[in-house]
PDB file of N, CA and C in Angstrom:
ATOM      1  N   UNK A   1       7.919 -34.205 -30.266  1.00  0.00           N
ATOM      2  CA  UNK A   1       7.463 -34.573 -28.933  1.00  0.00           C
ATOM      3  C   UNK A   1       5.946 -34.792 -28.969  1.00  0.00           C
ATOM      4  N   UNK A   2       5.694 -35.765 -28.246  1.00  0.00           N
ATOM      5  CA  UNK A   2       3.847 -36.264 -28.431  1.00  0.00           C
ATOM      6  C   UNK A   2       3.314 -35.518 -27.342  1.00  0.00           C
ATOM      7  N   UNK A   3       1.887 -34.814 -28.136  1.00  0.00           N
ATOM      8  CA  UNK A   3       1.132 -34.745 -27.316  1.00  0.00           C
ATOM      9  C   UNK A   3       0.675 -35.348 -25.762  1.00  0.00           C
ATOM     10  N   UNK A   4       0.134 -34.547 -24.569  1.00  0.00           N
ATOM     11  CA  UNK A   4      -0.409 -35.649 -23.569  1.00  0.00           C
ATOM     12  C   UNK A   4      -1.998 -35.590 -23.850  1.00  0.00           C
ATOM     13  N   UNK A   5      -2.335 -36.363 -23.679  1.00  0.00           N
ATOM     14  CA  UNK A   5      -3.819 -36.578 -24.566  1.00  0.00           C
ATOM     15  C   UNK A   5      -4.831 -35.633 -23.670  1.00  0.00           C
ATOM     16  N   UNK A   6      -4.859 -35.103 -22.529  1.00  0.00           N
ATOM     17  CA  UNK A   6      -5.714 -33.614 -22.305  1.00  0.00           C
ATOM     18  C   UNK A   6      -5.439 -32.730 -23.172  1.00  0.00           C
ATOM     19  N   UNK A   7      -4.246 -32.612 -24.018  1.00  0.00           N
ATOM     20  CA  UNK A   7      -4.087 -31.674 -25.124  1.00  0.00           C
ATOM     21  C   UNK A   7      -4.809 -31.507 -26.464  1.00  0.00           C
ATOM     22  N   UNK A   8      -4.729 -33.196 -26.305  1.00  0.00           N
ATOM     23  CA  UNK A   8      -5.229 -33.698 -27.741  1.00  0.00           C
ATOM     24  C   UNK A   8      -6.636 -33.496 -27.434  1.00  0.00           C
ATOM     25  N   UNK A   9      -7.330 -34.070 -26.854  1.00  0.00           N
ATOM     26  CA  UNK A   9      -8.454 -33.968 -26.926  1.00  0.00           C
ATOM     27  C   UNK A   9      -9.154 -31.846 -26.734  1.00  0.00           C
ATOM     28  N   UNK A  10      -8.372 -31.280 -26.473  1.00  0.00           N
ATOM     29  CA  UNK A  10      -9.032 -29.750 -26.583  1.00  0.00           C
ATOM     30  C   UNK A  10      -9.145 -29.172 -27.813  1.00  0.00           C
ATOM     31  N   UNK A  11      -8.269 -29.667 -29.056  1.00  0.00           N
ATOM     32  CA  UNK A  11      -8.404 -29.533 -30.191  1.00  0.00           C
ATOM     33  C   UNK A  11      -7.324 -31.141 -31.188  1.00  0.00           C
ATOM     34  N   UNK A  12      -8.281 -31.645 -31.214  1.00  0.00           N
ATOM     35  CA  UNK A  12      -8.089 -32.943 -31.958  1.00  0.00           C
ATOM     36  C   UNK A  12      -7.394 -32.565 -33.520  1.00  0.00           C
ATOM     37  N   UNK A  13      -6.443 -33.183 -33.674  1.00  0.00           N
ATOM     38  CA  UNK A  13      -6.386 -32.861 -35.100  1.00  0.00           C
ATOM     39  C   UNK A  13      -5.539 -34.529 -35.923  1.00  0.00           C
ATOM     40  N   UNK A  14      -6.374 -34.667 -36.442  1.00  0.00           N
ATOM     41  CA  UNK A  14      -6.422 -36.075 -37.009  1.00  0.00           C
ATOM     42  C   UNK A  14      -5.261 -36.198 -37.813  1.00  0.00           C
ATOM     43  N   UNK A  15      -4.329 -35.101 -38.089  1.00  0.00           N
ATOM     44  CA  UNK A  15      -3.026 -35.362 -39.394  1.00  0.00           C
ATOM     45  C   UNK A  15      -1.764 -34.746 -38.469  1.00  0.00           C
ATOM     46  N   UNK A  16      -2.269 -34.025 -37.319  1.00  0.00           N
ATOM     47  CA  UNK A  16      -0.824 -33.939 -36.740  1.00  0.00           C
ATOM     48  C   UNK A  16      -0.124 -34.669 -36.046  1.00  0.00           C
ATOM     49  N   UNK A  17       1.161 -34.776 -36.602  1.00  0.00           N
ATOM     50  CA  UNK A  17       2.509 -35.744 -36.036  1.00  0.00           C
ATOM     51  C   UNK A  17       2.319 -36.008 -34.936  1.00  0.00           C
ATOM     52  N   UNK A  18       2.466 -34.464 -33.635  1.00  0.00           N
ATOM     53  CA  UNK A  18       2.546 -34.392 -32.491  1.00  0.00           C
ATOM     54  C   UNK A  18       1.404 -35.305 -31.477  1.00  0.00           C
ATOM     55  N   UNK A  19       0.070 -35.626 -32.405  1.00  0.00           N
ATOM     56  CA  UNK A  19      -0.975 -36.305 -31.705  1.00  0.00           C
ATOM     57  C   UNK A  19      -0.875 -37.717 -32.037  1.00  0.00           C
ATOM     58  N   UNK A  20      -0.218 -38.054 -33.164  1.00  0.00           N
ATOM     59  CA  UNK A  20      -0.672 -39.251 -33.470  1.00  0.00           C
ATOM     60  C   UNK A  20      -0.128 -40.221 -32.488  1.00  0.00           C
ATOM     61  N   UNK A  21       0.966 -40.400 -31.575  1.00  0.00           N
ATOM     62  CA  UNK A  21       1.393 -40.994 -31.014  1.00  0.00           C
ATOM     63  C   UNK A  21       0.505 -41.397 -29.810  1.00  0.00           C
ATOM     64  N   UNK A  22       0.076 -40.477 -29.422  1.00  0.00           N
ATOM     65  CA  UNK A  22      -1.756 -40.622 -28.128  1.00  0.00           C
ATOM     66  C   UNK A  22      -2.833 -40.516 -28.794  1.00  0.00           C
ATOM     67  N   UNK A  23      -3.025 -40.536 -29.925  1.00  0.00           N
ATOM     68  CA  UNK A  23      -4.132 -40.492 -30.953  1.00  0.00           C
ATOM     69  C   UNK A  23      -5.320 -41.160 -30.152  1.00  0.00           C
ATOM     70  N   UNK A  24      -4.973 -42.539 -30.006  1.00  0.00           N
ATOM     71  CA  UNK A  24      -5.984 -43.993 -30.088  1.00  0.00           C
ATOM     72  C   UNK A  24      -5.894 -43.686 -28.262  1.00  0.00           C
ATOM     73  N   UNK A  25      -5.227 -43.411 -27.421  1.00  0.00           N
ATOM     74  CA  UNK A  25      -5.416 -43.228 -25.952  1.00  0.00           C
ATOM     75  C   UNK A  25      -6.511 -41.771 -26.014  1.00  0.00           C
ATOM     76  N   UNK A  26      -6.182 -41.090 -26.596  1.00  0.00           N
ATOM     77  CA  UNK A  26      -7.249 -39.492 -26.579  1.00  0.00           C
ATOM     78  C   UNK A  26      -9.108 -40.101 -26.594  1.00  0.00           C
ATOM     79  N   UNK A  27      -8.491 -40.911 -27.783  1.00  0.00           N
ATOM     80  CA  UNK A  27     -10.290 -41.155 -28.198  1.00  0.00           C
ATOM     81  C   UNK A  27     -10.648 -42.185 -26.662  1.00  0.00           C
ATOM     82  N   UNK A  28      -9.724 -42.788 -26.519  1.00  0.00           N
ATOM     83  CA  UNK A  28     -10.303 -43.718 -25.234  1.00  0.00           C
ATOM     84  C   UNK A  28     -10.610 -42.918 -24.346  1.00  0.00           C
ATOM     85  N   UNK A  29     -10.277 -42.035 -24.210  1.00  0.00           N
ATOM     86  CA  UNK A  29     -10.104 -41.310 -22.891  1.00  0.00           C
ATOM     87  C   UNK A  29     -11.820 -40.156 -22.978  1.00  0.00           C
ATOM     88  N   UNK A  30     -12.039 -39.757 -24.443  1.00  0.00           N
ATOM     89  CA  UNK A  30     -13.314 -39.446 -24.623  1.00  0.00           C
ATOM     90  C   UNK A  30     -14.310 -40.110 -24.774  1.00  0.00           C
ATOM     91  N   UNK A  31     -14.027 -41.579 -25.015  1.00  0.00           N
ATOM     92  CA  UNK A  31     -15.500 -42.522 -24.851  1.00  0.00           C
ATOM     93  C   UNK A  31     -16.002 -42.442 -23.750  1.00  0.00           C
ATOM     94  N   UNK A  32     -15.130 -41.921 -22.472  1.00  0.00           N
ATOM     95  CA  UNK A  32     -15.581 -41.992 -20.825  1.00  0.00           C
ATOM     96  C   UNK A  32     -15.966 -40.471 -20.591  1.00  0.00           C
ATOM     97  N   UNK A  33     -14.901 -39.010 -20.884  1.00  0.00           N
ATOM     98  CA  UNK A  33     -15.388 -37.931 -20.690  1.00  0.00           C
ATOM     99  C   UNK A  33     -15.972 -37.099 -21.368  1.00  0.00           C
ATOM    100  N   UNK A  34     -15.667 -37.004 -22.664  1.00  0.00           N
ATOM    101  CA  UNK A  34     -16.396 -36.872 -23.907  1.00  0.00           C
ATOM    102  C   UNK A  34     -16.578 -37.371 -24.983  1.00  0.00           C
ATOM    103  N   UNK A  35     -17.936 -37.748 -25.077  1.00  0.00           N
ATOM    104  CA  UNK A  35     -17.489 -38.783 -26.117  1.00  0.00           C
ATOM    105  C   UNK A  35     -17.705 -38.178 -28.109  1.00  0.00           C
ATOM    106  N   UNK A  36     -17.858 -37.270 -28.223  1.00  0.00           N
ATOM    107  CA  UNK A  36     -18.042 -35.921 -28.937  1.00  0.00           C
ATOM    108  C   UNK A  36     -17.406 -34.434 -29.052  1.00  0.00           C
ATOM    109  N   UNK A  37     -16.064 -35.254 -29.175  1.00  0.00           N
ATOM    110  CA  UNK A  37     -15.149 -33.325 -28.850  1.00  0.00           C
ATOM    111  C   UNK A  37     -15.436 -33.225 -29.997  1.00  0.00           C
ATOM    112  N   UNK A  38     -15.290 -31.540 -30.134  1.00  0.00           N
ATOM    113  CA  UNK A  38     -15.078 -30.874 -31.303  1.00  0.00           C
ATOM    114  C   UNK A  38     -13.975 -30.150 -31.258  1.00  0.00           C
ATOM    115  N   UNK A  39     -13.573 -30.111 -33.024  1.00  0.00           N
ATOM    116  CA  UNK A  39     -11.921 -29.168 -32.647  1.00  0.00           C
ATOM    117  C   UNK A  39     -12.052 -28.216 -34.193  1.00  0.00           C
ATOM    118  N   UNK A  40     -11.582 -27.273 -34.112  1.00  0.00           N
ATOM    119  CA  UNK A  40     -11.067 -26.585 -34.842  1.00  0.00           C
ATOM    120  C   UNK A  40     -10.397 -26.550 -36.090  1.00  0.00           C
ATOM    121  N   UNK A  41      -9.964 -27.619 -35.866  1.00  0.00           N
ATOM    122  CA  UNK A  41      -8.443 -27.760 -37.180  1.00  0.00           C
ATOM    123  C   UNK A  41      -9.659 -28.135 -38.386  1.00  0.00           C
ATOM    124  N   UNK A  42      -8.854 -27.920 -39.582  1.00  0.00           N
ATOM    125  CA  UNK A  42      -9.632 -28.536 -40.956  1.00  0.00           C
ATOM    126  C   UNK A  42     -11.221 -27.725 -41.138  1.00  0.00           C
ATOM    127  N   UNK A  43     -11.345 -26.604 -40.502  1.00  0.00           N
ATOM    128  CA  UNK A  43     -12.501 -25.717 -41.095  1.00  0.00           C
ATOM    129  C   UNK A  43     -13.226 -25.951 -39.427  1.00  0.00           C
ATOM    130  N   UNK A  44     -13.375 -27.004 -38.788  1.00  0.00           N
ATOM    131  CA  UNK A  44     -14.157 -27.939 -37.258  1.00  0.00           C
ATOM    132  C   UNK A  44     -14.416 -28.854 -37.998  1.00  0.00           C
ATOM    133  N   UNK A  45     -14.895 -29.593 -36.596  1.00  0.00           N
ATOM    134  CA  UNK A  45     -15.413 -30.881 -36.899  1.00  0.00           C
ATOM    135  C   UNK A  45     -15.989 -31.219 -35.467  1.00  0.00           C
ATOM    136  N   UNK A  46     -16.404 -32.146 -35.193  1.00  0.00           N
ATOM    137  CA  UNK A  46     -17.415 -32.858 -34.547  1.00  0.00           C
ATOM    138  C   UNK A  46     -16.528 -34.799 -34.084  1.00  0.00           C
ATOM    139  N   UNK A  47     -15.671 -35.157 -33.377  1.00  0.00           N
ATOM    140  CA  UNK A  47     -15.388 -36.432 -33.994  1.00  0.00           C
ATOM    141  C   UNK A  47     -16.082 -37.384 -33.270  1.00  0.00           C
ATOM    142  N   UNK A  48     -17.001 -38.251 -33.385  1.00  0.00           N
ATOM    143  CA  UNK A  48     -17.371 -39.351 -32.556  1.00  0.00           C
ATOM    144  C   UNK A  48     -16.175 -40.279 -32.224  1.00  0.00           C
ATOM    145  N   UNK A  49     -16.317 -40.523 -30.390  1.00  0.00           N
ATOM    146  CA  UNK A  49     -15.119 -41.791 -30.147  1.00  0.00           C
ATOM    147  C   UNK A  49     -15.959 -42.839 -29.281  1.00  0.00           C
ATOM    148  N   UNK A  50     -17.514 -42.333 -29.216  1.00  0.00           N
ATOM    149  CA  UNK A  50     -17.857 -43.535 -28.520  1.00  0.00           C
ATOM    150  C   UNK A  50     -19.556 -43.856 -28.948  1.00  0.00           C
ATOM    151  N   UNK A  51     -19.857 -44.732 -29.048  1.00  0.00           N
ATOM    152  CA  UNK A  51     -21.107 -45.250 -29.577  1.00  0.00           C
ATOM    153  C   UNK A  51     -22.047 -46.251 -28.611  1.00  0.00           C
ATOM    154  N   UNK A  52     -23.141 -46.098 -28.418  1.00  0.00           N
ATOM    155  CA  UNK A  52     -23.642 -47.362 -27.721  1.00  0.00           C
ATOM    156  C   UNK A  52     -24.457 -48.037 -28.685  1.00  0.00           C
TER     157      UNK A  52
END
């Protein structure tokens, strides 16, 4: 079952199944509210989804 992308984006994790399906809607959705989540999975990370 896929993620809903307020999920995804509280801890992003770039290799799980459950996200990949809202993957590319999550990051859209942080170019407008965050555009710099950070998550946990894989030690953290930092992911950029929006650039000017």
């Amino acid at each position: 079952m896929a993620k809903p992308v307020e999920e995804i984006l509280a801890n992003v994790d770039l290799y799980a199944e459950d996200q990949s399906e809202n993957l590319l809607a999550a990051a859209a959705a942080a170019r407008t509210t965050c555009p710099v989540p950070h998550t946990e999975e894989d030690g953290g990370y930092h992911l950029l989804a929006g650039c000017r």
